[in-house]
PDB file of N, CA and C in Angstrom:
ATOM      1  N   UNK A   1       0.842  -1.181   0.000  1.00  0.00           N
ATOM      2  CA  UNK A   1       0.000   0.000   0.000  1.00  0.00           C
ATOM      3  C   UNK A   1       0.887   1.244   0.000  1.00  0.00           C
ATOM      4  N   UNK A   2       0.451   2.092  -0.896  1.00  0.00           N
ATOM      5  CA  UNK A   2       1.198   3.349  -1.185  1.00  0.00           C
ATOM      6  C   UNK A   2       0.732   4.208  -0.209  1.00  0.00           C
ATOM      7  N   UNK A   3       1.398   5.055   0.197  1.00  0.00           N
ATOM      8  CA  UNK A   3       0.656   6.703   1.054  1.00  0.00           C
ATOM      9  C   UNK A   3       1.398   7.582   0.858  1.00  0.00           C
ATOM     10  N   UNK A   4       1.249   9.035   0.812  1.00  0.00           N
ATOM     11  CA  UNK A   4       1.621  10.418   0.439  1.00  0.00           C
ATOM     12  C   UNK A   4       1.663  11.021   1.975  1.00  0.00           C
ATOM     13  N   UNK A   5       2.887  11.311   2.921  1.00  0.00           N
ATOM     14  CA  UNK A   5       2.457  12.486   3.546  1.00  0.00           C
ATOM     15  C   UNK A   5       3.083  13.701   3.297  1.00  0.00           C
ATOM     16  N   UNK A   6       2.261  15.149   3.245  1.00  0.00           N
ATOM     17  CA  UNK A   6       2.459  16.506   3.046  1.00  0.00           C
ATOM     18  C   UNK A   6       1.881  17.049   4.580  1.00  0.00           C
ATOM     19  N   UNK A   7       2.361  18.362   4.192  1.00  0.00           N
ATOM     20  CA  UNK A   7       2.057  19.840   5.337  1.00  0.00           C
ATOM     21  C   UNK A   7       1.124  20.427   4.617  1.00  0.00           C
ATOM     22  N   UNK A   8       0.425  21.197   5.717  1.00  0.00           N
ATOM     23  CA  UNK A   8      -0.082  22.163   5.090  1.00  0.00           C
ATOM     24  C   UNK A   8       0.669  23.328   4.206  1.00  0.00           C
ATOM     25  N   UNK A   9       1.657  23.535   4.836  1.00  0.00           N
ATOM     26  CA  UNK A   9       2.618  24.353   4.058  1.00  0.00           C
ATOM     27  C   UNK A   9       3.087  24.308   2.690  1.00  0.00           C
ATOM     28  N   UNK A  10       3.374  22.541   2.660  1.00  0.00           N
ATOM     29  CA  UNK A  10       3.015  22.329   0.956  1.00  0.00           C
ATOM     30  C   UNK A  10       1.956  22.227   0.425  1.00  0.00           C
ATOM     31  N   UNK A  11       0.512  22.308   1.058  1.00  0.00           N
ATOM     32  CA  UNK A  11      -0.313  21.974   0.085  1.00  0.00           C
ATOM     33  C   UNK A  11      -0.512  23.348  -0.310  1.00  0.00           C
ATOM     34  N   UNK A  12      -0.551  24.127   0.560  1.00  0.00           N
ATOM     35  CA  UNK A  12      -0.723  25.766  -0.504  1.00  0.00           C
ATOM     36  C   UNK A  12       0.142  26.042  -1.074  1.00  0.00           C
ATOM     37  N   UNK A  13       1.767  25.273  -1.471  1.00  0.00           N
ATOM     38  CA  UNK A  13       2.513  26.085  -2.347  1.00  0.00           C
ATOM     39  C   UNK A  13       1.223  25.122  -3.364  1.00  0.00           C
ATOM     40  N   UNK A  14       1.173  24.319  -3.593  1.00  0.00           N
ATOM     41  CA  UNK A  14       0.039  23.023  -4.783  1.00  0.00           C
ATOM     42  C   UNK A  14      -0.888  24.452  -5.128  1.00  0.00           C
ATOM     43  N   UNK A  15      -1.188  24.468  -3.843  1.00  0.00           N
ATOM     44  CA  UNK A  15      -2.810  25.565  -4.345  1.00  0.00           C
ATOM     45  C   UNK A  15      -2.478  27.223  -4.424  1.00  0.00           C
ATOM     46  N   UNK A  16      -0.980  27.438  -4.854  1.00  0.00           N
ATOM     47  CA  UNK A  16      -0.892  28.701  -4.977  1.00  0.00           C
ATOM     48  C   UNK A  16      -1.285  30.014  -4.040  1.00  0.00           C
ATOM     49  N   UNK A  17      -0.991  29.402  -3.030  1.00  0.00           N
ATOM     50  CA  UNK A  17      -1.453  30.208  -1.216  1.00  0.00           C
ATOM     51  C   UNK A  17      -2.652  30.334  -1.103  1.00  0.00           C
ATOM     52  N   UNK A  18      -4.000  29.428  -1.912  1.00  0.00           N
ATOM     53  CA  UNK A  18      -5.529  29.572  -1.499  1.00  0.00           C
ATOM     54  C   UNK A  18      -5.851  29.192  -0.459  1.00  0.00           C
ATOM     55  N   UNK A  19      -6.035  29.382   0.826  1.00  0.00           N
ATOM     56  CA  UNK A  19      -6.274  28.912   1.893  1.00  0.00           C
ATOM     57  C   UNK A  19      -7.677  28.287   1.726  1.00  0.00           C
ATOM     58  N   UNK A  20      -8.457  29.052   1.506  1.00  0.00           N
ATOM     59  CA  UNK A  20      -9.782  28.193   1.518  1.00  0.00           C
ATOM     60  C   UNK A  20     -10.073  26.892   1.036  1.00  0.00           C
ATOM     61  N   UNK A  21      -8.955  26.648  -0.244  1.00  0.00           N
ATOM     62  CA  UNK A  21      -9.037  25.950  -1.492  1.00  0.00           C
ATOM     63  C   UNK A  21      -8.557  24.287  -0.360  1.00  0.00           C
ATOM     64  N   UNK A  22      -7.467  24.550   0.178  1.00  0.00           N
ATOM     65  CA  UNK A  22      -6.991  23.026   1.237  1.00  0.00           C
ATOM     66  C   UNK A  22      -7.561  23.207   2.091  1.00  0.00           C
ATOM     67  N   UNK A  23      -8.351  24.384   2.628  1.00  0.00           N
ATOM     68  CA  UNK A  23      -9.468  24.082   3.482  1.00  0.00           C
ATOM     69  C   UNK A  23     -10.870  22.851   3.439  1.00  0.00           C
ATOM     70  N   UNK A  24     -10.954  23.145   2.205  1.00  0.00           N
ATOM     71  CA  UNK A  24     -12.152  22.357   1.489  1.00  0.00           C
ATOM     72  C   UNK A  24     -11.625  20.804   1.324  1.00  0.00           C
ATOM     73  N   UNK A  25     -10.389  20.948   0.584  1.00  0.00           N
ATOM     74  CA  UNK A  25      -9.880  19.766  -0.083  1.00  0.00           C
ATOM     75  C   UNK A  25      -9.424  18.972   1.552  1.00  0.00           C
ATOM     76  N   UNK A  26      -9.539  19.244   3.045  1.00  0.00           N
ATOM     77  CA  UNK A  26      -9.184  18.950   3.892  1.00  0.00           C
ATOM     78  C   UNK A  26     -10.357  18.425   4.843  1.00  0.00           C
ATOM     79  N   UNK A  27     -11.265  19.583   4.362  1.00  0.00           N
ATOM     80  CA  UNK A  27     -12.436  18.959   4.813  1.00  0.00           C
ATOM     81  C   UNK A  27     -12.582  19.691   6.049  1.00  0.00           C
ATOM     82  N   UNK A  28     -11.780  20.808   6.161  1.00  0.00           N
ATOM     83  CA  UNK A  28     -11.934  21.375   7.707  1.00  0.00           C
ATOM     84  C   UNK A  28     -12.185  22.862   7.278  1.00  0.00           C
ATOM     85  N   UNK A  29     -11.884  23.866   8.586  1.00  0.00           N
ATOM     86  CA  UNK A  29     -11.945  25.217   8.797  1.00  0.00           C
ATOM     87  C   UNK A  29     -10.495  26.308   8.171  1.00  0.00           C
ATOM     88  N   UNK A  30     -11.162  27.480   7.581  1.00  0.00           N
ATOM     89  CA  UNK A  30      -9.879  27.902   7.265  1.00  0.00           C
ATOM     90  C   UNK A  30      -8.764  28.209   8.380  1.00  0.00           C
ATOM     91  N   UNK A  31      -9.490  28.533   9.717  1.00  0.00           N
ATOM     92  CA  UNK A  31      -8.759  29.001  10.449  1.00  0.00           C
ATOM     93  C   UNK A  31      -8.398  27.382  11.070  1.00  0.00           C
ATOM     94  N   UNK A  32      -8.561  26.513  10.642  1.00  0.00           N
ATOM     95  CA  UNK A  32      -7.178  25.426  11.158  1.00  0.00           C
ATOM     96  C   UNK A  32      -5.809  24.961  10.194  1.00  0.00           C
ATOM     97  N   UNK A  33      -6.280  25.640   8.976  1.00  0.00           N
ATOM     98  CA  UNK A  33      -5.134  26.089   7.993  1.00  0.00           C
ATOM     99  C   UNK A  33      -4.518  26.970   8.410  1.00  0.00           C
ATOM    100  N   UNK A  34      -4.812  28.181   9.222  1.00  0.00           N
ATOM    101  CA  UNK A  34      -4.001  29.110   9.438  1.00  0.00           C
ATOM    102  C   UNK A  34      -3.313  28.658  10.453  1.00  0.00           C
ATOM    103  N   UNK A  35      -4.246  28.084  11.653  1.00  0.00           N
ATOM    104  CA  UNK A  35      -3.208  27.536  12.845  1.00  0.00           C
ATOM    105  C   UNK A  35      -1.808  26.741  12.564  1.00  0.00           C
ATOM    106  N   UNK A  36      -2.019  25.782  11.406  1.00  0.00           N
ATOM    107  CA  UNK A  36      -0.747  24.870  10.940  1.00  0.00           C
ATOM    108  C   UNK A  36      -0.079  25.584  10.036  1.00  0.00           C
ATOM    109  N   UNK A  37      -0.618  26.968   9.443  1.00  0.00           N
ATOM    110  CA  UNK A  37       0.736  27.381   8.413  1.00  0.00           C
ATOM    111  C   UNK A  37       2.124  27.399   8.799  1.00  0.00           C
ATOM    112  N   UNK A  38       2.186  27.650   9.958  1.00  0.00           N
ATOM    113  CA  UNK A  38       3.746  27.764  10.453  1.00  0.00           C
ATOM    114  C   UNK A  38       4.709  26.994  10.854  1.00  0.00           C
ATOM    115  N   UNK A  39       3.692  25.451  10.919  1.00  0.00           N
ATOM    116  CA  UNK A  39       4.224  24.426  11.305  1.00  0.00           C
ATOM    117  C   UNK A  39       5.149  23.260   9.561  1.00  0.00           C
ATOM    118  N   UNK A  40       6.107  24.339   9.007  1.00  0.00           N
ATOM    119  CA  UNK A  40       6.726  23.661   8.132  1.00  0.00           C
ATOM    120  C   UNK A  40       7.508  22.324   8.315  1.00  0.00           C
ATOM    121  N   UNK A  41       7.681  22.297   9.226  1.00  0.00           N
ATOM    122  CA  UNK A  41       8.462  20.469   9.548  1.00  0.00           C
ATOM    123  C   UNK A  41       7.764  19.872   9.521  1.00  0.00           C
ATOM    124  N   UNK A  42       6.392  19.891   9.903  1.00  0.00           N
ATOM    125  CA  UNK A  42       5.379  18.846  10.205  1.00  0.00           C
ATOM    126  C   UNK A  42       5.386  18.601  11.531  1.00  0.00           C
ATOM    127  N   UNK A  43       5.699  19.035  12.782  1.00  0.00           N
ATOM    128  CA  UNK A  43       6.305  18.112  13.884  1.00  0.00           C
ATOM    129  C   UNK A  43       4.315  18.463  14.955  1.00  0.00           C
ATOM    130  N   UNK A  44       3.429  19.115  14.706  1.00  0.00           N
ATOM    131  CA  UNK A  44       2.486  19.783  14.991  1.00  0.00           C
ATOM    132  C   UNK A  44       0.977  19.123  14.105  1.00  0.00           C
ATOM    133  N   UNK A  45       1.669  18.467  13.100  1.00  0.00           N
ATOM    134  CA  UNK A  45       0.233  17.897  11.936  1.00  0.00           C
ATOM    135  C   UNK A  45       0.805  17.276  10.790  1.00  0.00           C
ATOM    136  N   UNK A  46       0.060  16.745   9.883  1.00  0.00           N
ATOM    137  CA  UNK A  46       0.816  15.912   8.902  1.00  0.00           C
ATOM    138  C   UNK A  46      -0.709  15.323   8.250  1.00  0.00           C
ATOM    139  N   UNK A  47      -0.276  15.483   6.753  1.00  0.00           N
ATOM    140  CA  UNK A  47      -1.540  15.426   5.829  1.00  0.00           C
ATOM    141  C   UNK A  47      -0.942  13.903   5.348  1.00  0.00           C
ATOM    142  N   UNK A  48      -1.829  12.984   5.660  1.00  0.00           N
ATOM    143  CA  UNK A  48      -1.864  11.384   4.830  1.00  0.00           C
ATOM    144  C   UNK A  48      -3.203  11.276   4.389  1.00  0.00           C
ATOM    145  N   UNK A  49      -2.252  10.808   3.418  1.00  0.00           N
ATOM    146  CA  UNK A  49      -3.344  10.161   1.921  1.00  0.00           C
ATOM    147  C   UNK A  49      -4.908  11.326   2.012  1.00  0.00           C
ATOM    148  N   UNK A  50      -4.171  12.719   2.205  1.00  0.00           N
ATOM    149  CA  UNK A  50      -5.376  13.385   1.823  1.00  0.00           C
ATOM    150  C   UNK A  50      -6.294  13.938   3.285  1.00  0.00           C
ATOM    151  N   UNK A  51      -5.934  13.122   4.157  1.00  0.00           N
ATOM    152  CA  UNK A  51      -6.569  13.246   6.017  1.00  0.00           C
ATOM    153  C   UNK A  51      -5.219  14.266   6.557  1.00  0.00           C
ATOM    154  N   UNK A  52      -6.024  15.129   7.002  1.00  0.00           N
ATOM    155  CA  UNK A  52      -5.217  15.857   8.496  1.00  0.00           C
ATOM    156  C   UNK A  52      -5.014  14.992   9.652  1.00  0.00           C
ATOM    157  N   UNK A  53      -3.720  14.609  10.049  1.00  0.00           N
ATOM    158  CA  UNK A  53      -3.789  14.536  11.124  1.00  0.00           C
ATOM    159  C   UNK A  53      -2.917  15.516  12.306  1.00  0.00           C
ATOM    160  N   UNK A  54      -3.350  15.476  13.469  1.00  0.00           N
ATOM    161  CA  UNK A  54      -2.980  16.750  14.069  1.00  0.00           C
ATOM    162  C   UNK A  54      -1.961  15.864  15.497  1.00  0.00           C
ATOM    163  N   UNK A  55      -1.219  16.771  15.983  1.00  0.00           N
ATOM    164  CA  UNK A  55      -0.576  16.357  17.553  1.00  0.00           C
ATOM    165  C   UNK A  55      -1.389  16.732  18.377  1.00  0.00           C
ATOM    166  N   UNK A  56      -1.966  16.440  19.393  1.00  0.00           N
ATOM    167  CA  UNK A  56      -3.497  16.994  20.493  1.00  0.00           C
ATOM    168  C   UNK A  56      -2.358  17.104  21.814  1.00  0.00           C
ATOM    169  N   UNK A  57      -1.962  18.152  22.438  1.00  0.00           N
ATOM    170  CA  UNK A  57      -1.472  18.255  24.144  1.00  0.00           C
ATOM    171  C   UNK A  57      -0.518  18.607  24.108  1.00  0.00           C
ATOM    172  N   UNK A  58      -0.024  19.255  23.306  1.00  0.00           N
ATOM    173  CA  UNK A  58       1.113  19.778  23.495  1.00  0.00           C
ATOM    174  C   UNK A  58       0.799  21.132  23.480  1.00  0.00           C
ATOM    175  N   UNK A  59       1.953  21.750  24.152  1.00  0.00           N
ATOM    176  CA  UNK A  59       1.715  23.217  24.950  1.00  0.00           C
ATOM    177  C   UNK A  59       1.868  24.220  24.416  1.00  0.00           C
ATOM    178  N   UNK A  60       0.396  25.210  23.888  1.00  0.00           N
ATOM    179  CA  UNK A  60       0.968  26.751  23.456  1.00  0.00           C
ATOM    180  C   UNK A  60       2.383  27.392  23.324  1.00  0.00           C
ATOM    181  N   UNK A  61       2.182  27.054  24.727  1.00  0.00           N
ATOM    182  CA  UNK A  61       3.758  28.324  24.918  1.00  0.00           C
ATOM    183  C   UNK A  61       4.809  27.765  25.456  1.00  0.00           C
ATOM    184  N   UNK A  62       5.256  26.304  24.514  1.00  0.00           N
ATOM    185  CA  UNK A  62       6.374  26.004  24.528  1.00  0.00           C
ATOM    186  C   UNK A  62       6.865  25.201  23.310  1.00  0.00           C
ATOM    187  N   UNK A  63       7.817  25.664  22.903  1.00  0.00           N
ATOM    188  CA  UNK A  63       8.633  25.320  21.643  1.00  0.00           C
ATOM    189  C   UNK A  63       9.537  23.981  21.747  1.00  0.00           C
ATOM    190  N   UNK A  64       9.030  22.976  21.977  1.00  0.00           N
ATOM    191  CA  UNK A  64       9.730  21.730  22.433  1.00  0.00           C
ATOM    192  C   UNK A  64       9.437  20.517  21.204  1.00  0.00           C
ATOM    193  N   UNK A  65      10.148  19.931  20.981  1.00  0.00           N
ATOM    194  CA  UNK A  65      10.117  19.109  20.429  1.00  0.00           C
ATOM    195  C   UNK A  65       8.443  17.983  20.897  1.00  0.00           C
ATOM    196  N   UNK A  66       7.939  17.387  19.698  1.00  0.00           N
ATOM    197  CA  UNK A  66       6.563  16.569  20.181  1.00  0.00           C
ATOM    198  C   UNK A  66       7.180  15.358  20.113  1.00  0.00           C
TER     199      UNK A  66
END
């Protein structure tokens, strides 16, 4: 079985910075696109085979490795 994982970060370079556009194609809210734009490593969320998945408990206001 094959699988693809991407960021959000790459899917809007795909969609040419449309936020709404991987909003839809994600199936979620724009403003949870905005929450993960910044998360370019992935270490915070991670797009498979097309599904968001997210890290849940880790802390606002600390910059630590998940």
């Amino acid at each position: 079985m094959t699988f693809t994982v991407k960021t959000i970060p790459d899917m809007l370079v795909e969609e040419y910075g449309n936020q709404t556009e991987v909003a839809r194609i994600l199936n979620c809210s724009r403003n949870t696109i905005r929450k993960y734009i910044g998360d370019k490593e992935g270490k915070r969320h991670a797009v498979v085979n097309g599904v968001l998945m997210v890290h849940r408990g880790w802390d606002k206001g600390k910059d630590s490795d998940a």
